[in-house]
N, C-alpha and C. Protein backbone atom coordinates (compact mmCIF):
# COMPACT_ATOMS: atom_id res chain seq x y z
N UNK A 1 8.58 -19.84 8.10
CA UNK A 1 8.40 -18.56 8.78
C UNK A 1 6.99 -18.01 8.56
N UNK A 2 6.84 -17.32 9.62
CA UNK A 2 5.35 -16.73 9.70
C UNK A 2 5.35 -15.74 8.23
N UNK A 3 3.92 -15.13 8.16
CA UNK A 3 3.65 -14.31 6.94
C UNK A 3 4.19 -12.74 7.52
N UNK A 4 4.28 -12.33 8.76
CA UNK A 4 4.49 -11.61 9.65
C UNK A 4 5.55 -11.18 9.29
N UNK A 5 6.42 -12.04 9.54
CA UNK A 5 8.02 -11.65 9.40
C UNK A 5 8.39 -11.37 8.08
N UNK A 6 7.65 -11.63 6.64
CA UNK A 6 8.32 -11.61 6.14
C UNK A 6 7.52 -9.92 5.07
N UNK A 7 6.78 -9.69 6.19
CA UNK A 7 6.40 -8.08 5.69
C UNK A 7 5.56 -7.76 4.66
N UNK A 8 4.98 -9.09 3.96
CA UNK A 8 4.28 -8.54 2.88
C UNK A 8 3.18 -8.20 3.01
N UNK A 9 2.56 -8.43 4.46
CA UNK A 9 0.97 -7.56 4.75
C UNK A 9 1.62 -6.51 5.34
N UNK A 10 2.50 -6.22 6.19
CA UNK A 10 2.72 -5.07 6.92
C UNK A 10 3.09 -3.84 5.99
N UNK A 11 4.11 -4.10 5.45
CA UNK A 11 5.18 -3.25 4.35
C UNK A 11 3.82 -2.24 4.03
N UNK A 12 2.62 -3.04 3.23
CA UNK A 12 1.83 -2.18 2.42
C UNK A 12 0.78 -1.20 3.44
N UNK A 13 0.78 -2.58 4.06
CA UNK A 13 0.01 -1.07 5.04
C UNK A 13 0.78 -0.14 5.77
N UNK A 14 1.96 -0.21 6.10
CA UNK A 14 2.45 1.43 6.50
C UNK A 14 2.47 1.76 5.30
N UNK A 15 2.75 1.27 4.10
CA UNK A 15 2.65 2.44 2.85
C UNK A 15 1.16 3.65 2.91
N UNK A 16 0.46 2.56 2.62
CA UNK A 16 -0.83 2.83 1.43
C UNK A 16 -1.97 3.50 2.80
N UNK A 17 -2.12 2.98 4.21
CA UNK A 17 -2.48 3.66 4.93
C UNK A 17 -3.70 4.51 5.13
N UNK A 18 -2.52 5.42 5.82
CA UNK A 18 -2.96 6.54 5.37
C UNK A 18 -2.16 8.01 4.64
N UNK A 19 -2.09 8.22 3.35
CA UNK A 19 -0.79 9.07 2.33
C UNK A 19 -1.52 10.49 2.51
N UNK A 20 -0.53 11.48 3.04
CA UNK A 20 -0.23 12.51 3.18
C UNK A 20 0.07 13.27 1.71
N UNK A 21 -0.98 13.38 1.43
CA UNK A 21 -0.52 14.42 -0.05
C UNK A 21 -0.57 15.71 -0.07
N UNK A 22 0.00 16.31 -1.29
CA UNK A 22 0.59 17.40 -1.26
C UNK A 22 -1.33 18.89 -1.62
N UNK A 23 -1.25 19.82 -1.06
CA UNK A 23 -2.44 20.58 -1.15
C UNK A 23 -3.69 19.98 -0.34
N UNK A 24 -3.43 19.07 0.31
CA UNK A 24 -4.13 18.81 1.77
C UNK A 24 -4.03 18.66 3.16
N UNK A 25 -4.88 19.19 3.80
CA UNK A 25 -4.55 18.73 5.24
C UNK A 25 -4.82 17.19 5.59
N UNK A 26 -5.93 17.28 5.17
CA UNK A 26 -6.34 16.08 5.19
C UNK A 26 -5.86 14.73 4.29
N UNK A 27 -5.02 13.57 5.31
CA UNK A 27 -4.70 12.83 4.32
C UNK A 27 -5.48 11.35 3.20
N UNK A 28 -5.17 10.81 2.87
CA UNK A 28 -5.95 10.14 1.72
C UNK A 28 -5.69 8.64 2.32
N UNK A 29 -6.93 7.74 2.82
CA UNK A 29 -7.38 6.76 3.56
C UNK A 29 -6.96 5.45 2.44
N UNK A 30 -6.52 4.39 2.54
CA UNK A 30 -7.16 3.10 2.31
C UNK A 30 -8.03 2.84 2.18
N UNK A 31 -8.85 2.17 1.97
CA UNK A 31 -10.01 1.26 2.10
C UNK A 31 -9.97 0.37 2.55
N UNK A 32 -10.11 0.73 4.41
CA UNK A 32 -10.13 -0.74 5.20
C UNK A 32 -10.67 -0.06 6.88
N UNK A 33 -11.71 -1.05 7.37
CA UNK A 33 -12.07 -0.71 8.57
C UNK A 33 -11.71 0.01 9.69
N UNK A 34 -9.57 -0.33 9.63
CA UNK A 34 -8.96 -0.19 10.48
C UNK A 34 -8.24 1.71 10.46
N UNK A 35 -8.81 2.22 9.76
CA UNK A 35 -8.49 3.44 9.39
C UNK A 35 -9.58 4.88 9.56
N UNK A 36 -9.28 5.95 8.74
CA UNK A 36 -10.16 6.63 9.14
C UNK A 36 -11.09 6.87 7.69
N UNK A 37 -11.21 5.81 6.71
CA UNK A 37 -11.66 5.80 5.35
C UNK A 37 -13.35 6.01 5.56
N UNK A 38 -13.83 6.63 4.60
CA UNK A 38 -15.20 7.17 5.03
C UNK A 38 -16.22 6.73 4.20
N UNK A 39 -15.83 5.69 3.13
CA UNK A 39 -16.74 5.23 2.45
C UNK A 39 -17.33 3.71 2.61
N UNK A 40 -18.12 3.34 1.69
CA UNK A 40 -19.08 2.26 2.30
C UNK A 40 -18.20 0.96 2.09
N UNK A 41 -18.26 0.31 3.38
CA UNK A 41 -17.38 -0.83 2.99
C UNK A 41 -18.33 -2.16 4.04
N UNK A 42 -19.84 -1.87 3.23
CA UNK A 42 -20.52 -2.86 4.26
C UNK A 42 -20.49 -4.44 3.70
N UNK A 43 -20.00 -4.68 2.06
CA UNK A 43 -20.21 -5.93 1.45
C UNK A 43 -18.71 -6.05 1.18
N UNK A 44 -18.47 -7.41 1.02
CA UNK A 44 -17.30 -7.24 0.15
C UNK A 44 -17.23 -7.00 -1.19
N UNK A 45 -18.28 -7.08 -2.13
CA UNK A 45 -18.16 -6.29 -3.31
C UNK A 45 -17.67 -4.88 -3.40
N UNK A 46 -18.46 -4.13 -2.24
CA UNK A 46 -18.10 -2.95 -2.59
C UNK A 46 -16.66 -2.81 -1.54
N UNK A 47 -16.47 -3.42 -0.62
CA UNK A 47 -14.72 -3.17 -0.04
C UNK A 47 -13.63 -3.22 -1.52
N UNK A 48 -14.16 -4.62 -2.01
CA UNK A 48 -12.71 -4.68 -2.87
C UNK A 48 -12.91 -3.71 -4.20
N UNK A 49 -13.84 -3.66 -4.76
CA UNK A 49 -14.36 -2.38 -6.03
C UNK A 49 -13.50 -1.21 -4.76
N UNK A 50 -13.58 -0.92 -4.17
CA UNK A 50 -13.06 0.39 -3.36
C UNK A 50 -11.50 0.44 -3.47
N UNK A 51 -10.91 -0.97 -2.67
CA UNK A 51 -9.66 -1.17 -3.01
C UNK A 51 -8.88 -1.43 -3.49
N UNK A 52 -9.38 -1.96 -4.91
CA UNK A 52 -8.90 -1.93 -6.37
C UNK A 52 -8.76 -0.72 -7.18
N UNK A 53 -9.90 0.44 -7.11
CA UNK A 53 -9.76 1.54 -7.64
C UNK A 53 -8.52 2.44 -6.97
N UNK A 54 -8.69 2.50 -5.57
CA UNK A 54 -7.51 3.06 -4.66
C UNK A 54 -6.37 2.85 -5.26
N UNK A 55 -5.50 1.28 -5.44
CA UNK A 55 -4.49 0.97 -5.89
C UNK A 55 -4.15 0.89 -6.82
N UNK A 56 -4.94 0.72 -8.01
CA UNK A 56 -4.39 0.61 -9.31
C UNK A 56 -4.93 2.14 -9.64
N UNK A 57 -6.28 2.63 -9.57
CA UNK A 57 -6.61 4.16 -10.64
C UNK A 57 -6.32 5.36 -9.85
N UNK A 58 -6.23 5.58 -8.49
CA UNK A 58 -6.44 6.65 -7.93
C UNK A 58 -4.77 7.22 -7.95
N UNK A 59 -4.65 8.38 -8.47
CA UNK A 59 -3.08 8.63 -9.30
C UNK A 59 -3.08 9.66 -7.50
N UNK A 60 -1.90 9.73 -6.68
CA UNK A 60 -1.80 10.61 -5.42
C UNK A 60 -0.64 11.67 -6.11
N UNK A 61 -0.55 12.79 -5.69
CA UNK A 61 0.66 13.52 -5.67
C UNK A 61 1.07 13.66 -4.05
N UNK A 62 2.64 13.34 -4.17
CA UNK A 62 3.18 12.97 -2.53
C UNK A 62 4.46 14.18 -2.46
N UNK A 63 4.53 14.34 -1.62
CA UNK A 63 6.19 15.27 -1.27
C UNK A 63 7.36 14.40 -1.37
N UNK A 64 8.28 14.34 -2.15
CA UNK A 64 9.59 13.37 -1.72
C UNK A 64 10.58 14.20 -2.01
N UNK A 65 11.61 13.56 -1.43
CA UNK A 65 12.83 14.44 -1.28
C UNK A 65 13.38 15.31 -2.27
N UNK A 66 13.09 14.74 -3.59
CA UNK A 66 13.02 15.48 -4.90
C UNK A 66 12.50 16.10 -5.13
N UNK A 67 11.67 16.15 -4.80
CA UNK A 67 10.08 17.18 -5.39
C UNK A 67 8.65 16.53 -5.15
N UNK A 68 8.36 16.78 -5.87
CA UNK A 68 6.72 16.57 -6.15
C UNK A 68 6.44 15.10 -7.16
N UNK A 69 5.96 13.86 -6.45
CA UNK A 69 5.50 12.64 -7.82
C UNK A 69 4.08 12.39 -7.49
N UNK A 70 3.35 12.52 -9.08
CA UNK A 70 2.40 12.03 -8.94
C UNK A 70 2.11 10.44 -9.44
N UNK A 71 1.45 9.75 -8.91
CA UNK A 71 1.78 8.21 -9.19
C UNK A 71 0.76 7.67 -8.80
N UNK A 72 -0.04 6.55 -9.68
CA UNK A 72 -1.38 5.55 -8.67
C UNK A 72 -0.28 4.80 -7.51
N UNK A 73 -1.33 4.63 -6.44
CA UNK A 73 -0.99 4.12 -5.30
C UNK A 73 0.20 2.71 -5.21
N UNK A 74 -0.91 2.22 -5.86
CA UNK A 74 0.56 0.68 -6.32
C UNK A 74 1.91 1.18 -6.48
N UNK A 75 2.48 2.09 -7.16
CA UNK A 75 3.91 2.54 -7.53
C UNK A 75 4.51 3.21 -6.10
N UNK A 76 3.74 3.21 -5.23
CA UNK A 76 4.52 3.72 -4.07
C UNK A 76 5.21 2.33 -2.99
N UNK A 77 4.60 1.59 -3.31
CA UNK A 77 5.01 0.02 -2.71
C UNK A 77 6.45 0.26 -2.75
N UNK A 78 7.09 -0.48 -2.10
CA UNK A 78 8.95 -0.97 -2.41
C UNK A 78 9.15 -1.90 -2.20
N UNK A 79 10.00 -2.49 -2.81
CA UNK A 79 10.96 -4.36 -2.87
C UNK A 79 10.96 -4.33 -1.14
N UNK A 80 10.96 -5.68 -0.57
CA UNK A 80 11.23 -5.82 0.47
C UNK A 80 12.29 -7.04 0.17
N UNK A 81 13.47 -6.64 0.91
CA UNK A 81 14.72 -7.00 0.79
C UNK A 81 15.19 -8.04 2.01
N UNK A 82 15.84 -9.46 1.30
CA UNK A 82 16.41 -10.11 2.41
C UNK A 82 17.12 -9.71 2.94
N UNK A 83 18.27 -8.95 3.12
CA UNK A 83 19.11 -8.50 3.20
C UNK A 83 18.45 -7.93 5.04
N UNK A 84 17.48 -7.07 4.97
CA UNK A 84 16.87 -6.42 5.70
C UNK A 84 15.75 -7.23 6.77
N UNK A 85 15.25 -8.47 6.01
CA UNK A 85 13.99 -9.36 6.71
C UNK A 85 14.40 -10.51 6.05
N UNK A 86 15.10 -11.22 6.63
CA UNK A 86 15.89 -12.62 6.41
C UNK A 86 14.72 -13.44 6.54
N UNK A 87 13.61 -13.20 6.56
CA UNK A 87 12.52 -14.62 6.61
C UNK A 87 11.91 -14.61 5.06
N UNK A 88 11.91 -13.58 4.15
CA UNK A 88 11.38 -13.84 3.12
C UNK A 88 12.63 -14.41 2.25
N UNK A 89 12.17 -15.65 1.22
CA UNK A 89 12.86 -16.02 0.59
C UNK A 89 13.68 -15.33 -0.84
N UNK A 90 14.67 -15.85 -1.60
CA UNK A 90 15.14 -14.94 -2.92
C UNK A 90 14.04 -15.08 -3.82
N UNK A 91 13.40 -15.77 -3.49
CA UNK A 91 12.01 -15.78 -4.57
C UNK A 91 10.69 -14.66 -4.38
N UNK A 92 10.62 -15.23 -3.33
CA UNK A 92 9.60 -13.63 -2.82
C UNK A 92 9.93 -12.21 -2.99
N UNK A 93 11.48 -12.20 -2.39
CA UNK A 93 12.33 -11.06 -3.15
C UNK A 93 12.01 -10.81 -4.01
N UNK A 94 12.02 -11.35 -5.11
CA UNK A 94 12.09 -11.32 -6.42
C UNK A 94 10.65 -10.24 -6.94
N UNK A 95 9.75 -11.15 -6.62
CA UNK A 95 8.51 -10.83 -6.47
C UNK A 95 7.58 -9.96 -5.52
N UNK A 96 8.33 -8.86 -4.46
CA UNK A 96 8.03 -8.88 -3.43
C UNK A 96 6.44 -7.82 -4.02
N UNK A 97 7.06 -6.71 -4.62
CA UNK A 97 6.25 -5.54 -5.12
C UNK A 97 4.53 -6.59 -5.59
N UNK A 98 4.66 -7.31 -6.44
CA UNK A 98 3.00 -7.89 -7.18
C UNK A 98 2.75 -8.92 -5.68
N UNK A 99 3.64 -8.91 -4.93
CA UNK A 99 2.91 -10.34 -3.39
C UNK A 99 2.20 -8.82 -2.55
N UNK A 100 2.62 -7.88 -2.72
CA UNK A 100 2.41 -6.81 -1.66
C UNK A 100 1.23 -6.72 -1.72
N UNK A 101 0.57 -6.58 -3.11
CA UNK A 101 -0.52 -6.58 -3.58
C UNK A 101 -1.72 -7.63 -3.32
N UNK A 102 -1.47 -8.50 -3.44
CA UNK A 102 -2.20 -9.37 -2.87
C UNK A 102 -2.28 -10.25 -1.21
N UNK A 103 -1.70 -9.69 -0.62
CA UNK A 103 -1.21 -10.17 0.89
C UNK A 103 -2.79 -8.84 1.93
């Protein structure tokens, strides 16, 4: 099966995006061309230094149904489930959250 179907590039980008946090209008970009991110992303040194800090250090506060979480970006990811996308395997399952990351 394609890489497509089995969501681990897609999943993260509707996550990580573009996140709507809480005390802005303005919401909080990715680091990637395809968005409305405003910083320099002319080398790939400085793309991935950008999108490494994003995901692992940059802590967001988000609205959820509970309340208020503040959390670095990575912790907002979720399992992607066979159950739901029958092309990823019980292994990928397994692993889906650290593949999200690197896809």
């Amino acid at each position: 099966p394609l890489l497509g179907s089995k969501r681990l590039a897609s999943m993260p980008d509707r996550i990580t995006n573009t996140i709507n946090i809480v005390g802005s209008d303005e919401p909080v970009c990715r680091p990637t061309v395809i968005n409305m991110y405003d910083g320099d992303l002319s080398t790939l040194k400085k793309w991935w230094s950008a999108w490494e800090k994003f995901m692992f250090d940059t802590e967001l506060t988000i609205e959820m149904a509970d309340g208020e979480v503040t959390d670095p970006v990575y912790k907002m990811l979720q399992p992607i489930k066979k159950s739901k996308y029958p092309d990823i395997t019980k292994e990928e399952e397994a692993v889906s959250l650290p593949l999200q990351t690197m896809c």
